[in-house]
PDB file of N, CA and C in Angstrom:
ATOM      1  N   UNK A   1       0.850  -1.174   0.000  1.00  0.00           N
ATOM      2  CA  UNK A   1       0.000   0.000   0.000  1.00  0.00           C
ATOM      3  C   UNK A   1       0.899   1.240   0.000  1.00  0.00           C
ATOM      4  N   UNK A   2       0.721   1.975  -1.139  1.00  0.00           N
ATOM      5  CA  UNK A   2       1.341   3.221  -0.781  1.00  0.00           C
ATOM      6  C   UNK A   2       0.787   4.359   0.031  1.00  0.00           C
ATOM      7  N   UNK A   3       1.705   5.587  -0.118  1.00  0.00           N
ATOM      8  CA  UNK A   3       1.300   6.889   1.077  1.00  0.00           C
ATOM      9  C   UNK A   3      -0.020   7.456   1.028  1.00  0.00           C
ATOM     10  N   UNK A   4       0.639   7.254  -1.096  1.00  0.00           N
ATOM     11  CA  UNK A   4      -0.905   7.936  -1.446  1.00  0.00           C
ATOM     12  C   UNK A   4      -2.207   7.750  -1.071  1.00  0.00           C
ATOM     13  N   UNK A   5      -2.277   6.211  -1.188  1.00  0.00           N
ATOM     14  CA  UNK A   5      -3.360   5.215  -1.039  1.00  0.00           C
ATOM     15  C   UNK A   5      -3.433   5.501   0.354  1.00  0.00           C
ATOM     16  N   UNK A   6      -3.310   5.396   1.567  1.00  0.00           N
ATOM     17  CA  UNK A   6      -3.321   5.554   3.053  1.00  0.00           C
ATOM     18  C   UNK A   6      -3.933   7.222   3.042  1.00  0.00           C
ATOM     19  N   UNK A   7      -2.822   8.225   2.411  1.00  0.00           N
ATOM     20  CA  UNK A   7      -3.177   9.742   2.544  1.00  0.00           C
ATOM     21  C   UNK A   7      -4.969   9.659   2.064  1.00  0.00           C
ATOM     22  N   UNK A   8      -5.421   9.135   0.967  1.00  0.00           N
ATOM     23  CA  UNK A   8      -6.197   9.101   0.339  1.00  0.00           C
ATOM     24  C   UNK A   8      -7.993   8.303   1.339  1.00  0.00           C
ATOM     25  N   UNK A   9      -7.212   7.435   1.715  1.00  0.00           N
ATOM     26  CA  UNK A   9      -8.187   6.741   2.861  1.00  0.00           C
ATOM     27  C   UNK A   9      -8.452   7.615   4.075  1.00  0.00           C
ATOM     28  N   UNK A  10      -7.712   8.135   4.565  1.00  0.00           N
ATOM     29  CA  UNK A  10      -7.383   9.332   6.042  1.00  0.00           C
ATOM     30  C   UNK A  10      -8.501  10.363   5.287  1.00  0.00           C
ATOM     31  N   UNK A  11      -8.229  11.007   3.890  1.00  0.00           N
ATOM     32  CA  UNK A  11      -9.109  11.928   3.696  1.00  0.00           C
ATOM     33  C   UNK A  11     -10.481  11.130   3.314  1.00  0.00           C
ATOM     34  N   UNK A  12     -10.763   9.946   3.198  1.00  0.00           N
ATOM     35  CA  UNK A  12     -12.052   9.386   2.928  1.00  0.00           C
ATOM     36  C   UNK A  12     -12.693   9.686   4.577  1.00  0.00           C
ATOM     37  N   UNK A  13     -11.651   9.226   5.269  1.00  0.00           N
ATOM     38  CA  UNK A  13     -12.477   8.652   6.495  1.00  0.00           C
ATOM     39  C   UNK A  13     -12.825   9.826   7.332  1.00  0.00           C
ATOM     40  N   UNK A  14     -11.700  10.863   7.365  1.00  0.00           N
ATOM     41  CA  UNK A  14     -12.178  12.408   8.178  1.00  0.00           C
ATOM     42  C   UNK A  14     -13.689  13.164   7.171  1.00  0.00           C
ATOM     43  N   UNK A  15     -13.272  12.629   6.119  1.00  0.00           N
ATOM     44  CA  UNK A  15     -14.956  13.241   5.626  1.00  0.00           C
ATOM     45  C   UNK A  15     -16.189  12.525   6.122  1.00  0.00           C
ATOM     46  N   UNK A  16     -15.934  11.174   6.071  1.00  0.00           N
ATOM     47  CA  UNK A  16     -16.962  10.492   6.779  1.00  0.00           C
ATOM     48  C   UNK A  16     -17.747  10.744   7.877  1.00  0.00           C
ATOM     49  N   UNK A  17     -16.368  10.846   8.941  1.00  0.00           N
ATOM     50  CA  UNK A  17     -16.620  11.464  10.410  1.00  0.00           C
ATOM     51  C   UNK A  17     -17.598  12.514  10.352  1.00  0.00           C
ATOM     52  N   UNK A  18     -16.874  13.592   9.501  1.00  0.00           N
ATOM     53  CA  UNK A  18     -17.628  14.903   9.571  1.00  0.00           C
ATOM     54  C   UNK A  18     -19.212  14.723   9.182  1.00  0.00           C
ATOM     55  N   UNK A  19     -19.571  14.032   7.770  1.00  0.00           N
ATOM     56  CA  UNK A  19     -21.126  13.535   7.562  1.00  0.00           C
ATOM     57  C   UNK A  19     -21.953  13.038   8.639  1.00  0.00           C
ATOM     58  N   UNK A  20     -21.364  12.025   9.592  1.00  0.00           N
ATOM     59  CA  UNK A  20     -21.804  11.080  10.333  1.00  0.00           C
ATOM     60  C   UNK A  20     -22.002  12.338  11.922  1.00  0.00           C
ATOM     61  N   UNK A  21     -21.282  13.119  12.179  1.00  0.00           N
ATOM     62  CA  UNK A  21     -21.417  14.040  12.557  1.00  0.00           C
ATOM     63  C   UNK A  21     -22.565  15.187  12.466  1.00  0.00           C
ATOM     64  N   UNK A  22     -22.708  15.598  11.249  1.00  0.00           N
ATOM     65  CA  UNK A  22     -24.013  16.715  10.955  1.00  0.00           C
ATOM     66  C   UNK A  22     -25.007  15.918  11.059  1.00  0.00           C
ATOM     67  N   UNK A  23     -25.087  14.472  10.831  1.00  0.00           N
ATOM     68  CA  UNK A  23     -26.019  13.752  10.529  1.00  0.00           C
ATOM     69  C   UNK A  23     -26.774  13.570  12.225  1.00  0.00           C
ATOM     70  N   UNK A  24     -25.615  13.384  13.271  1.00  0.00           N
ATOM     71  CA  UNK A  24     -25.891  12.959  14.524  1.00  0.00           C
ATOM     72  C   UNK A  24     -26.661  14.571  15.073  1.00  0.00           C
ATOM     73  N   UNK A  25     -26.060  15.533  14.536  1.00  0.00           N
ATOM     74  CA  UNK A  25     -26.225  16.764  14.973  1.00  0.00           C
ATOM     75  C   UNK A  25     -27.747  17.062  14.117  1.00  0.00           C
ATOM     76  N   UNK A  26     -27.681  16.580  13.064  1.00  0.00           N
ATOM     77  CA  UNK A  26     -29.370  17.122  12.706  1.00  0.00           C
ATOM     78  C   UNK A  26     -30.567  16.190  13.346  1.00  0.00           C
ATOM     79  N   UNK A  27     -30.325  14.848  13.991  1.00  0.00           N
ATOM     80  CA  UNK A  27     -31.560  14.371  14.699  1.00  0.00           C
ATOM     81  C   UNK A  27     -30.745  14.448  16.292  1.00  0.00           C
ATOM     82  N   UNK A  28     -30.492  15.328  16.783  1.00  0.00           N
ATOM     83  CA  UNK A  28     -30.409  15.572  18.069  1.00  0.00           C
ATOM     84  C   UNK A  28     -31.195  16.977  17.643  1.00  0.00           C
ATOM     85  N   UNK A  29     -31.347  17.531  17.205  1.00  0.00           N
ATOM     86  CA  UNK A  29     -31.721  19.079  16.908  1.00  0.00           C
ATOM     87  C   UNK A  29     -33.586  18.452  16.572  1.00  0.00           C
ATOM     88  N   UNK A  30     -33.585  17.595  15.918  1.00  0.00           N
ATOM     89  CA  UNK A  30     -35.274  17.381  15.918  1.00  0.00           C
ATOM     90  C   UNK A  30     -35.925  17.141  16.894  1.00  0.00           C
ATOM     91  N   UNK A  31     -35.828  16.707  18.342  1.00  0.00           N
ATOM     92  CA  UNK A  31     -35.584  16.173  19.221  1.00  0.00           C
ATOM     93  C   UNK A  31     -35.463  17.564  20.598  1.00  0.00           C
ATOM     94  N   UNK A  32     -36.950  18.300  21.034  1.00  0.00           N
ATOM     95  CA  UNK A  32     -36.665  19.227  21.903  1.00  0.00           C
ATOM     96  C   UNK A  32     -35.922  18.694  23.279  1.00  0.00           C
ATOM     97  N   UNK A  33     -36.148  17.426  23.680  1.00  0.00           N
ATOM     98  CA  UNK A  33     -36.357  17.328  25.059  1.00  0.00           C
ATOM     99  C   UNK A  33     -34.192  16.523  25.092  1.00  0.00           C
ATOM    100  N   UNK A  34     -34.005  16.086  23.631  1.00  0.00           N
ATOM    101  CA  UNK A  34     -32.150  15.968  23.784  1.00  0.00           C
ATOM    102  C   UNK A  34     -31.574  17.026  23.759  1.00  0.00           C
ATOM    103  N   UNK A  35     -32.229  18.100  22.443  1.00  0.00           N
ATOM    104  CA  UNK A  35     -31.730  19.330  22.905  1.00  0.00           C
ATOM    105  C   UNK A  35     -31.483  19.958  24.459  1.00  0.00           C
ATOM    106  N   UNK A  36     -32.286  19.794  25.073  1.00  0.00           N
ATOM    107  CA  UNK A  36     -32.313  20.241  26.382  1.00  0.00           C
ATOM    108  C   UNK A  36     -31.086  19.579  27.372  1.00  0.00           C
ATOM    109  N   UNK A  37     -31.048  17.862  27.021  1.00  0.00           N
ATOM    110  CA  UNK A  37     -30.717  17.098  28.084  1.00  0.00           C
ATOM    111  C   UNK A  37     -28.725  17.352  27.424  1.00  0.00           C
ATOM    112  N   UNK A  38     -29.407  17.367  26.248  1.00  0.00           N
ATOM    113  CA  UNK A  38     -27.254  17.749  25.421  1.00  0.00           C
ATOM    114  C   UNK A  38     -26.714  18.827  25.932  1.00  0.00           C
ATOM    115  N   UNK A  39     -27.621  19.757  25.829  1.00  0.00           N
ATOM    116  CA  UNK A  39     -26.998  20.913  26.185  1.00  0.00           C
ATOM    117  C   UNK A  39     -26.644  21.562  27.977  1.00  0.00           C
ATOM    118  N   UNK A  40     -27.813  20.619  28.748  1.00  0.00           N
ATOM    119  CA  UNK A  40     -27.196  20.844  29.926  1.00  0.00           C
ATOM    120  C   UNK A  40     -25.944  20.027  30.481  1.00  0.00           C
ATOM    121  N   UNK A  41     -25.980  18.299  30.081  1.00  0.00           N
ATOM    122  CA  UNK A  41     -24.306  17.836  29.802  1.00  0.00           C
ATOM    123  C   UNK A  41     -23.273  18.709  29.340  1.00  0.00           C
ATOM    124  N   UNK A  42     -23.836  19.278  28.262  1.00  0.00           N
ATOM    125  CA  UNK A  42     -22.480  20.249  27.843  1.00  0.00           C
ATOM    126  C   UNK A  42     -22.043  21.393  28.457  1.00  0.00           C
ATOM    127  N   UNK A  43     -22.818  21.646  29.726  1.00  0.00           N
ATOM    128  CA  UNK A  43     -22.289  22.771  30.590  1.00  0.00           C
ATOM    129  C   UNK A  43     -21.178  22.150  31.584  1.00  0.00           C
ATOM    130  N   UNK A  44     -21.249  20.829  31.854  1.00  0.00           N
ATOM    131  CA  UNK A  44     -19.760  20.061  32.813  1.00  0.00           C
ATOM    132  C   UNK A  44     -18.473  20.314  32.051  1.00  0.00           C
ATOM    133  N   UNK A  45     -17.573  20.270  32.381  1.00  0.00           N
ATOM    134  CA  UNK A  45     -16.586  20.781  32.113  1.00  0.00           C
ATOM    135  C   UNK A  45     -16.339  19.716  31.396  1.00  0.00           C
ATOM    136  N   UNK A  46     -15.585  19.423  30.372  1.00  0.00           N
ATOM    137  CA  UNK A  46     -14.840  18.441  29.167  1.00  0.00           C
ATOM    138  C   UNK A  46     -15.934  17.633  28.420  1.00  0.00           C
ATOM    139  N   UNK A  47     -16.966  17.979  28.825  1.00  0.00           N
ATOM    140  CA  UNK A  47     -18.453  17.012  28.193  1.00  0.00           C
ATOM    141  C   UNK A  47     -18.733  17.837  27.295  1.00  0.00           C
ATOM    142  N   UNK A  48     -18.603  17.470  25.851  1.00  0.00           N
ATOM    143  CA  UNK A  48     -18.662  18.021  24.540  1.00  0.00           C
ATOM    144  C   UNK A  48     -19.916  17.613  24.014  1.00  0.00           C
ATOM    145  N   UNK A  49     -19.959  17.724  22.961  1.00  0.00           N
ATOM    146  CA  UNK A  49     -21.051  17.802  21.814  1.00  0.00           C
ATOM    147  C   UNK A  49     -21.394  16.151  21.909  1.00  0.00           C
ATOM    148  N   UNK A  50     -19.991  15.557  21.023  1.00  0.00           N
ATOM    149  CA  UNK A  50     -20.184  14.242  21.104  1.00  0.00           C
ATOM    150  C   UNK A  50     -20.980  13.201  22.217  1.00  0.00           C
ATOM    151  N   UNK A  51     -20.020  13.319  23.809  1.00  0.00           N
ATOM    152  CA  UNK A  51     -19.832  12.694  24.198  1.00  0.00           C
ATOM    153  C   UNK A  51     -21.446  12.960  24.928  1.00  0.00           C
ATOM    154  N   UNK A  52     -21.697  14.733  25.103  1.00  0.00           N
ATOM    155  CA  UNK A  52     -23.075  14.363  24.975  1.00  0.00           C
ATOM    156  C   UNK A  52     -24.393  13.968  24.604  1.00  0.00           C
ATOM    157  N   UNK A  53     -23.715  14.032  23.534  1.00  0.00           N
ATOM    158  CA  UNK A  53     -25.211  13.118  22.357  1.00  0.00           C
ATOM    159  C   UNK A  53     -24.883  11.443  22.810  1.00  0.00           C
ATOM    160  N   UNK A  54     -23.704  11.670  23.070  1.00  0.00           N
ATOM    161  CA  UNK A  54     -23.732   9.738  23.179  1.00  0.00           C
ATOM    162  C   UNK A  54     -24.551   9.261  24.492  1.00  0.00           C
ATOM    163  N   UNK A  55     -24.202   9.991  25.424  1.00  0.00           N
ATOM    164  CA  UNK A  55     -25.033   9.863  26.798  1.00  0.00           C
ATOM    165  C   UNK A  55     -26.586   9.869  26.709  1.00  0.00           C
ATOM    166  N   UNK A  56     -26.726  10.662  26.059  1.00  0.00           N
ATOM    167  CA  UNK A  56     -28.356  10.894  25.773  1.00  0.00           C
ATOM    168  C   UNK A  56     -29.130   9.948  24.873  1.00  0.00           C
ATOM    169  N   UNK A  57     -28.183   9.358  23.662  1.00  0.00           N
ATOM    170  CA  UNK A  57     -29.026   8.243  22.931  1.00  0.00           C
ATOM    171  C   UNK A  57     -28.736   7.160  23.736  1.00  0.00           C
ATOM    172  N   UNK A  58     -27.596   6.512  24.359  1.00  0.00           N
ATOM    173  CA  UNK A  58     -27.900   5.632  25.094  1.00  0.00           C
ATOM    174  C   UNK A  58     -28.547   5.599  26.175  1.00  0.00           C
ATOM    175  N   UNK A  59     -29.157   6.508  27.009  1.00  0.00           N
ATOM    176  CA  UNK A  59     -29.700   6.603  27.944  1.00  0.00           C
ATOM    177  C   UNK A  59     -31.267   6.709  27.995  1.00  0.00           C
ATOM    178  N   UNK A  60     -31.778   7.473  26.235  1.00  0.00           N
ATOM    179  CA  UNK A  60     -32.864   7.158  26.034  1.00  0.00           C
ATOM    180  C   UNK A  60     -33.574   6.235  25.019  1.00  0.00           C
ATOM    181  N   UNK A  61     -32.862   4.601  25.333  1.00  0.00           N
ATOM    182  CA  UNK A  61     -33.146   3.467  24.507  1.00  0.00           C
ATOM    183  C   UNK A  61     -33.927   2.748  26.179  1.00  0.00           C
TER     184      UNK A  61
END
């Protein structure tokens, strides 16, 4: 495998992230009552975007 091929995969996969991202971010946004529960997680200190959407979909299964 060359650099290219690797450089080339790295930029497949950070675009991915980013899709899979807006995507997580547009049905947390449909959703008044995660809005609420994301955004008060995200007032603790180091509890981000992510890690609060993750808390919140697993917590409301």
């Amino acid at each position: 495998m060359s650099t290219n091929d690797i450089e080339s995969h790295i930029d497949y996969l950070e675009q991915r992230l980013q899709q899979l991202n807006q995507e997580i971010e547009t049905l947390t946004q449909k959703n008044q009552q995660w809005i609420d529960k994301v955004n008060l997680l995200k007032t603790t200190p180091g509890i981000g975007q992510v890690i609060s959407t993750t808390l919140v979909s697993d917590l409301s299964r």
